[in-house]
Protein backbone atom coordinates (compact mmCIF):
# COMPACT_ATOMS: atom_id res chain seq x y z
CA UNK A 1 -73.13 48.37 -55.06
CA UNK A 2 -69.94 46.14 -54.93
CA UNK A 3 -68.88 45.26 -50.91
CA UNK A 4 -65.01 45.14 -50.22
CA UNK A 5 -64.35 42.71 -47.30
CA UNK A 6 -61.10 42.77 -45.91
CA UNK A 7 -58.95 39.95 -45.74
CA UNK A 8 -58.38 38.45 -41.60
CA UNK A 9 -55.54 41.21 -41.02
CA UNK A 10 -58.20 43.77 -41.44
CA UNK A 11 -56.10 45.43 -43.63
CA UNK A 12 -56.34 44.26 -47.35
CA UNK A 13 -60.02 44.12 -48.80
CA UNK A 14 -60.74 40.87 -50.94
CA UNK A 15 -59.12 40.86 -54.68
CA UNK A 16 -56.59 43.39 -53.81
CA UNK A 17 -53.13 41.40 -54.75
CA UNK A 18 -54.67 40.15 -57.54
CA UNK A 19 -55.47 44.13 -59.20
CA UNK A 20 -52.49 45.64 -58.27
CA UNK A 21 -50.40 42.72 -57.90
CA UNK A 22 -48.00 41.23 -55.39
CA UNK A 23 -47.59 42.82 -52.64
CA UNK A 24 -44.47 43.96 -51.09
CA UNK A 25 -42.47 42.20 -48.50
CA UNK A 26 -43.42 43.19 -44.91
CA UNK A 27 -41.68 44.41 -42.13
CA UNK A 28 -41.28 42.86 -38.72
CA UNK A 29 -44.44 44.36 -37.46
CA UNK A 30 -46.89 42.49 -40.07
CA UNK A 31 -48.07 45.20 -41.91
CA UNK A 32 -46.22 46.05 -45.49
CA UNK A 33 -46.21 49.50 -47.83
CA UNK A 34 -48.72 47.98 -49.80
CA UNK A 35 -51.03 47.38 -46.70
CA UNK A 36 -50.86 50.84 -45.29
CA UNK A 37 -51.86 52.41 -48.66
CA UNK A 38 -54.81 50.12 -48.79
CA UNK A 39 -55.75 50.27 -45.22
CA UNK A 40 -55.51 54.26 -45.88
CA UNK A 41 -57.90 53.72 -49.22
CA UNK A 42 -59.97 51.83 -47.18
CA UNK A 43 -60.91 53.82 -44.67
CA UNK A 44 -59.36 52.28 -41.66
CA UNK A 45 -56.88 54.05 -39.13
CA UNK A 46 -53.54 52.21 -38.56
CA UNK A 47 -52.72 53.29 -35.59
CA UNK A 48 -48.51 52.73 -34.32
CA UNK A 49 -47.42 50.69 -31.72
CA UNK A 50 -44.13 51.15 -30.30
CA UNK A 51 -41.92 48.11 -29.29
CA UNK A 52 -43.08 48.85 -25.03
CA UNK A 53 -46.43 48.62 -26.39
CA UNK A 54 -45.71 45.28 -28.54
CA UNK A 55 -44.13 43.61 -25.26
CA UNK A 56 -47.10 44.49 -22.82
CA UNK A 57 -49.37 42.60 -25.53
CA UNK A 58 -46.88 39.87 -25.62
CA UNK A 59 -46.72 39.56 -21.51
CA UNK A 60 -50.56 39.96 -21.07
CA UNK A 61 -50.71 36.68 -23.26
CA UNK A 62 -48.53 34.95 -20.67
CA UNK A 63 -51.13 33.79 -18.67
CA UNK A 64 -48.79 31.85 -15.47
CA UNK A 65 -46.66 35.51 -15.64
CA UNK A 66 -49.63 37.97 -14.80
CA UNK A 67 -51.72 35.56 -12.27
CA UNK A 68 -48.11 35.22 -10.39
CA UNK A 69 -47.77 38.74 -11.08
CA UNK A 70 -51.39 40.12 -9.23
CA UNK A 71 -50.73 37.45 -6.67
CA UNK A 72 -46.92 39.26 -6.00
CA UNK A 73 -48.89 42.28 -5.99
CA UNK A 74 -51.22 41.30 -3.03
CA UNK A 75 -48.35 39.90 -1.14
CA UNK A 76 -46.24 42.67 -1.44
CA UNK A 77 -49.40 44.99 -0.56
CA UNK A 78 -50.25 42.88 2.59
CA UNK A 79 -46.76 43.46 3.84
CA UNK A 80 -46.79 47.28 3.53
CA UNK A 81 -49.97 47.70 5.16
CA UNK A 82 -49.01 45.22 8.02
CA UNK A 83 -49.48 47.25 11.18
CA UNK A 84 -53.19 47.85 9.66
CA UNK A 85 -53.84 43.89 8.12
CA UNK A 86 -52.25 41.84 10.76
CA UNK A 87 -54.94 41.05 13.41
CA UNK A 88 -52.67 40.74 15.99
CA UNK A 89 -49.26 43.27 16.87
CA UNK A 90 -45.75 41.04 15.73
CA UNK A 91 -45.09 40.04 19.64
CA UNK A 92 -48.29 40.69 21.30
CA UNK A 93 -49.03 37.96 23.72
CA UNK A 94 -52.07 35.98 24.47
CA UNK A 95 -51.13 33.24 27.11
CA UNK A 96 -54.67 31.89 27.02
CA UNK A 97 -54.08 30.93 23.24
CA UNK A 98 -50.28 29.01 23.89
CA UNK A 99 -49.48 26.38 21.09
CA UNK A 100 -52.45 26.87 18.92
CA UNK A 101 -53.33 25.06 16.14
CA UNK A 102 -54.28 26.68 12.78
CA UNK A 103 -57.62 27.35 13.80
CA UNK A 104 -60.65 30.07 12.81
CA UNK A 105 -61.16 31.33 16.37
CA UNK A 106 -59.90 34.24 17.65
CA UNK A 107 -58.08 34.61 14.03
CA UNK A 108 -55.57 32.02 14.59
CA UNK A 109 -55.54 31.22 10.71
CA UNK A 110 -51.63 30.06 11.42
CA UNK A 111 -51.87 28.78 14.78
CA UNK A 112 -49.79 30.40 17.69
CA UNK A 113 -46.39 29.74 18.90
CA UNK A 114 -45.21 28.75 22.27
CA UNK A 115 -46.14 32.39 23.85
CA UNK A 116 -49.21 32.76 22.67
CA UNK A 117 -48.34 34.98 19.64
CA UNK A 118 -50.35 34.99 16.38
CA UNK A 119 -47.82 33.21 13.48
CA UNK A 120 -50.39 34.66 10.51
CA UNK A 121 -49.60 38.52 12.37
CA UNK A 122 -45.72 37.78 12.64
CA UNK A 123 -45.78 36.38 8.57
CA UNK A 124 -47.47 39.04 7.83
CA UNK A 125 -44.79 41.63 9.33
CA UNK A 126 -42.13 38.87 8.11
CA UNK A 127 -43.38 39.67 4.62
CA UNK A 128 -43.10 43.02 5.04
CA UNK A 129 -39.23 42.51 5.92
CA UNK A 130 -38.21 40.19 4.00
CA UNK A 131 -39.71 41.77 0.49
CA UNK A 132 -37.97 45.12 1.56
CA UNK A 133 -34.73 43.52 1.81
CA UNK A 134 -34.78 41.56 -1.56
CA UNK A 135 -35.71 44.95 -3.46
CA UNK A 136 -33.06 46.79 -2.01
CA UNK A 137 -30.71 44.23 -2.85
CA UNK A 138 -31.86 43.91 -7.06
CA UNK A 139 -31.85 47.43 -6.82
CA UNK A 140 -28.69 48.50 -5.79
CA UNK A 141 -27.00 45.06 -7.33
CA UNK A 142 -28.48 45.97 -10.87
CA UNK A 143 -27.35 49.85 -10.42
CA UNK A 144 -23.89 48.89 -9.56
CA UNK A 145 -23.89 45.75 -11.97
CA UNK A 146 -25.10 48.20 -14.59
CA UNK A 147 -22.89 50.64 -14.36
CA UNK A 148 -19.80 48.74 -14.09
CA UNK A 149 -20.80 46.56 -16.87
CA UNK A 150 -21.17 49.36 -18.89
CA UNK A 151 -18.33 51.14 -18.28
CA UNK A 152 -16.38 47.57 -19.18
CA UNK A 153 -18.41 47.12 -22.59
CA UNK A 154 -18.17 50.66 -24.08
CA UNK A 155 -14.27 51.37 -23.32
CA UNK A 156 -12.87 47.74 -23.78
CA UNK A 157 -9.16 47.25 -23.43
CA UNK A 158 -7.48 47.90 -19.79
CA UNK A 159 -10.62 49.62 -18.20
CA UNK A 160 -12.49 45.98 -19.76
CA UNK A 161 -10.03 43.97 -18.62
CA UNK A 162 -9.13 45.60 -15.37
CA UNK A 163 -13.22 45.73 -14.36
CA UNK A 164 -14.06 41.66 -15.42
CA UNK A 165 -10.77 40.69 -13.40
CA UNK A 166 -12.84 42.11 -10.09
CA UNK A 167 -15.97 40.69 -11.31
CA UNK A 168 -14.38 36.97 -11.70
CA UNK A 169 -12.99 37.59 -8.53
CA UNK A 170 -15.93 38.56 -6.63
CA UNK A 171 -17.66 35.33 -8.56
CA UNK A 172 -15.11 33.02 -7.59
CA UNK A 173 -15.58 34.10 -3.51
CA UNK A 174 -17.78 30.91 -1.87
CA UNK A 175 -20.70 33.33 -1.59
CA UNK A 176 -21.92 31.75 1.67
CA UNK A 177 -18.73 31.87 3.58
CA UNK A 178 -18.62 35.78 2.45
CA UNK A 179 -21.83 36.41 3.93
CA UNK A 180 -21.28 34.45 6.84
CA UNK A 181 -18.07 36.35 7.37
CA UNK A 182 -19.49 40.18 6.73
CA UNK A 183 -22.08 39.07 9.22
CA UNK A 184 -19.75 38.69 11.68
CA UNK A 185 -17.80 41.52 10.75
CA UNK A 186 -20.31 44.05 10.64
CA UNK A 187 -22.89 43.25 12.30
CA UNK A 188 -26.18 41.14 11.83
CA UNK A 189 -30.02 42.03 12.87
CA UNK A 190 -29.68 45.46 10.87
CA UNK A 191 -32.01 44.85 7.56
CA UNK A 192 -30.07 47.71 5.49
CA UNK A 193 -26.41 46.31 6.85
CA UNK A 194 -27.97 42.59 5.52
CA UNK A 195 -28.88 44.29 2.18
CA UNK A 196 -25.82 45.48 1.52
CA UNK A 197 -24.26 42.68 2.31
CA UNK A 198 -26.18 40.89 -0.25
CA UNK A 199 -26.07 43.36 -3.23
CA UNK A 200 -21.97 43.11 -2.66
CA UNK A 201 -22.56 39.89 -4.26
CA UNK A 202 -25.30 39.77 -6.39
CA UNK A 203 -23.67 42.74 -8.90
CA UNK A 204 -21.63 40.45 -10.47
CA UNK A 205 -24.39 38.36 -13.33
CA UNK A 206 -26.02 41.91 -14.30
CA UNK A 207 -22.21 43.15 -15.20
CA UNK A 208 -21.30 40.14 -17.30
CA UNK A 209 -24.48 40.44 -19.09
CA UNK A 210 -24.68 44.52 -19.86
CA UNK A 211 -20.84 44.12 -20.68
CA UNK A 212 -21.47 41.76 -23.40
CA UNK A 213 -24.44 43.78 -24.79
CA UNK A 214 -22.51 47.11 -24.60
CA UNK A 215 -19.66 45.37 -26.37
CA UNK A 216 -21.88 44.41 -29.58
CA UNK A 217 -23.55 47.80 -29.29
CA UNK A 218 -20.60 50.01 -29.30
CA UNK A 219 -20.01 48.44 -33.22
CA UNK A 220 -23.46 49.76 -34.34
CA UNK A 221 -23.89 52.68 -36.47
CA UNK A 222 -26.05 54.94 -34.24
CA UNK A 223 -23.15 54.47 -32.05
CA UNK A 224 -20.26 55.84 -34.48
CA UNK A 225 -22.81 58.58 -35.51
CA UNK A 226 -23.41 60.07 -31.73
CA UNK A 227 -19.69 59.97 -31.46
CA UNK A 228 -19.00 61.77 -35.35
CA UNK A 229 -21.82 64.63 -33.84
CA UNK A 230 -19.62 65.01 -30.55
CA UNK A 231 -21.98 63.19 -28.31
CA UNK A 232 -20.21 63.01 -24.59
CA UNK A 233 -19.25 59.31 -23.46
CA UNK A 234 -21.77 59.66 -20.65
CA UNK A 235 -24.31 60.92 -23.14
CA UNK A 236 -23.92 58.06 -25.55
CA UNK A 237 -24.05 55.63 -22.62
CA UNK A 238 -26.58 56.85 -20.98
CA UNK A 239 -28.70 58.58 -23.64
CA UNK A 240 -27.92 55.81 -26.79
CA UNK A 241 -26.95 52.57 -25.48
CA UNK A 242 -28.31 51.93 -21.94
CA UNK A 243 -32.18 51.99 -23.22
CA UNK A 244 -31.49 48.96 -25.72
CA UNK A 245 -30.23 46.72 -22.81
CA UNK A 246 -33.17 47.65 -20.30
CA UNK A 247 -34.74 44.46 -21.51
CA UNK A 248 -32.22 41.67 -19.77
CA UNK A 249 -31.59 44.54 -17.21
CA UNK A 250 -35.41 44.11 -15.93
CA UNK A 251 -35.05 40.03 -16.36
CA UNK A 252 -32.15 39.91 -14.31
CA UNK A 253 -33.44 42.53 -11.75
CA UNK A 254 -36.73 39.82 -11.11
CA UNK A 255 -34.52 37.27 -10.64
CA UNK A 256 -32.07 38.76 -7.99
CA UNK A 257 -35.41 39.95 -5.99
CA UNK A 258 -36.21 36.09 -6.19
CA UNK A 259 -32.66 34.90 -4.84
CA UNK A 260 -32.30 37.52 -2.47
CA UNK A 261 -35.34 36.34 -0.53
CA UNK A 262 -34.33 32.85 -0.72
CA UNK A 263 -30.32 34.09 0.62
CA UNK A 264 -31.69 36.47 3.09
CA UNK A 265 -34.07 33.38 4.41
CA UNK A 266 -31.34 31.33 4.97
CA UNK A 267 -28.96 33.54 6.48
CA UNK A 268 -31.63 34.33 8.80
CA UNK A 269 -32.56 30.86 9.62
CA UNK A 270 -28.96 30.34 10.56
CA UNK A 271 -28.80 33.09 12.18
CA UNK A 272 -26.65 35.44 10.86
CA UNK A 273 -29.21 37.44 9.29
CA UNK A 274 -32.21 39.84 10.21
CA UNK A 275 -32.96 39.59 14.41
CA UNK A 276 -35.49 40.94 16.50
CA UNK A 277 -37.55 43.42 17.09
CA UNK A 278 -37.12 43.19 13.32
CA UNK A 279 -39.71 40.70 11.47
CA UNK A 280 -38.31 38.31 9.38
CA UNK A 281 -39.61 35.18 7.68
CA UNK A 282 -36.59 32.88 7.74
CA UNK A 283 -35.90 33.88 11.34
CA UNK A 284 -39.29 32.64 12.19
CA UNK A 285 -38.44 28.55 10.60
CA UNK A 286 -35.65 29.10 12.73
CA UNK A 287 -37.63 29.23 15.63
CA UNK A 288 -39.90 26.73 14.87
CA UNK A 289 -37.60 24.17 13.58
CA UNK A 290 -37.13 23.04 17.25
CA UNK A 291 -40.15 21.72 17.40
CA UNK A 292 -40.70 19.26 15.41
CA UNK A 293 -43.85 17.38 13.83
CA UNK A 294 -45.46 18.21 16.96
CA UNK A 295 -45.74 22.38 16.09
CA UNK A 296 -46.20 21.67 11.98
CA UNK A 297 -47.29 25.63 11.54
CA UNK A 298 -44.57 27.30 13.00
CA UNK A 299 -42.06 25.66 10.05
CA UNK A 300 -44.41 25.64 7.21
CA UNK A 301 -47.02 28.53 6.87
CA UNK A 302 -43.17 30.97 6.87
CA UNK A 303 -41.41 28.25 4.37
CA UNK A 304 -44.72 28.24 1.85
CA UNK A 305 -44.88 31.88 1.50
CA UNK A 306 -41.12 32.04 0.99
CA UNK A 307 -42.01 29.67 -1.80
CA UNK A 308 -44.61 31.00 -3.59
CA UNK A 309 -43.43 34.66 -3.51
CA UNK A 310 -40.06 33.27 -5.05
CA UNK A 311 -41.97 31.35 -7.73
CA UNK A 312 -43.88 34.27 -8.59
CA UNK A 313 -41.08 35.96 -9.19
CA UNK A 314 -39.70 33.68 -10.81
CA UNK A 315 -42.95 33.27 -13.44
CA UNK A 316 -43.22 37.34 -13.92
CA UNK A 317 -39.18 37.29 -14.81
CA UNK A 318 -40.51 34.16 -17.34
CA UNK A 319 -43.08 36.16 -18.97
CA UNK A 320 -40.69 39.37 -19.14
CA UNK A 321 -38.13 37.42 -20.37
CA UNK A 322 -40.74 36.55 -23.42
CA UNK A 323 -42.45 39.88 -23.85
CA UNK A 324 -38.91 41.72 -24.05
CA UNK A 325 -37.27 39.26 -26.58
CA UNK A 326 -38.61 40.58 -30.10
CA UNK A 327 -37.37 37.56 -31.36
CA UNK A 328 -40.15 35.67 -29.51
CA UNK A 329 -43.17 34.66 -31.71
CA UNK A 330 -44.99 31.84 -29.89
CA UNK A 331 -46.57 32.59 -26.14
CA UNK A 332 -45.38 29.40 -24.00
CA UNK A 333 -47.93 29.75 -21.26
């Protein structure tokens, strides 16, 4: 009995090319018409991926994007269940505890402030906040950036024209005088009033970049051929064009989430942003920055988890960026 042993794709057995001859050229996903037959003869299943299935192999390779990503994961979970993790309420007092130290007694992890209050218990309703604020903002920014992008990109001309003259306007605005400004204007302490501040502003990259997709897709032939069968303009948008530009649309929605946490921090620390009774992280290095060396926690326990959720973020957009680009052959972490 002769043994076939297929070749390392697991697809062609030993000696194949050389009986039938060449094989034919294959297509992006590896696997040629040649291969299928034999993989059929062969007795093994080929089974078909689609391209969402091809990009959550490719991100699951990125090793830095799905640690930062489980780590984002616990520290958004932590803030939602805050009234149940914290060990201590967000302004409970304990006036035997004043000016702690980081220490393991009593659950101090991140020493106390002046009053007495537990600084791990107000980070951990800080998180809470703060993460709550940055989604709304990448959420309504990317709908709004989305749509008017495109709107922009499909009809071209005035409505093009008309809609990228607002967007360089809105870009050319110093975006920290604007915020300061609205603050004043209408009101700071409110976390939704601060989130819509922010989206007002961070709209602007996700239109330029669905307005120069749209533009290149509106050329295509599926395009014409939705239009030819009487396809609405909403449905072609919507329905034709929209799900081939999800990819940068999800990149650019990861990175707003980590700029908006990094804005909203330092609007609060200057303190135009979120107030009390709302929890906030960059409204609590505000209130330890008077204090010097001589209070360390206050400033950097808030200012370190500010950091690493934004480089989290920042890593998972990384390893989206990778996984959605079918382009992208080589895994860089």
């Amino acid at each position: 009995m002769v043994s076939e042993e297929l070749d390392e794709k697991g697809l062609r057995p030993a000696g194949a090319q050389s009986a039938a001859g060449p094989a034919a050229p294959e297509d992006p996903a590896g696997v040629g018409p040649a291969d299928l037959s034999l993989a059929y003869e062969s007795g093994v299943e080929v089974k078909a991926r689609s391209q969402w299935a091809y990009a959550r192999m490719r991100f699951f390779r990125h090793r830095l994007a799905v640690a930062s990503l489980v780590v984002l994961i616990l520290i958004a979970l932590v803030g939602v269940f805050a009234p149940q993790l914290a060990p201590y309420g967000y302004d409970e007092l304990d006036l035997d505890n004043t000016t702690r130290s980081p220490t393991l007694e009593d659950w101090h992890l991140f020493g106390t402030d002046q009053l007495g209050r537990d600084y791990l218990s107000r980070v951990i309703f800080g998180i809470r906040t703060s993460l709550w604020v940055a989604v709304f903002v990448a959420l309504v920014s990317t709908a709004l950036g989305t749509a008017v992008g495109a709107l922009a990109g499909y009809y071209g001309g005035r409505v093009d024209n008309l809609l990228m003259r607002f967007t360089d306007l809105i870009l050319t605005l110093p975006g920290l005088a604007v915020l300061l400004t609205a603050s004043v204007f209408f009101g700071s302490g409110d976390p939704l009033k601060i989130g819509l501040i922010l989206a007002f502003l961070f709209w602007t990259a996700v239109a330029r970049i669905v307005r120069g997709l749209f533009l290149s897709l509106r050329e295509k032939e599926f395009v014409e051929a939705a239009k030819a069968a009487g396809a609405s303009d909403l449905r072609i948008i919507v329905r034709h064009m929209l799900p081939n530009c999800i990819g940068p649309i999800i990149v650019n929605t990861t990175l707003v989430v980590a700029g908006a946490i990094l804005v909203e921090a330092a609007l609060s620390f200057l303190g135009f942003g979120i107030q009390p009774p709302n929890a906030a992280l960059g409204k609590l290095i505000s209130d330890g920055q008077g204090e010097g060396f001589e209070l360390w926690w206050l400033v950097t326990f808030p200012g370190l988890v500010i950091v690493v959720i934004a480089l989290c973020i920042n890593f998972v957009g990384d390893g989206l960026r990778d996984a959605l680009d079918p382009t992208q052959r080589r895994v860089r972490a």
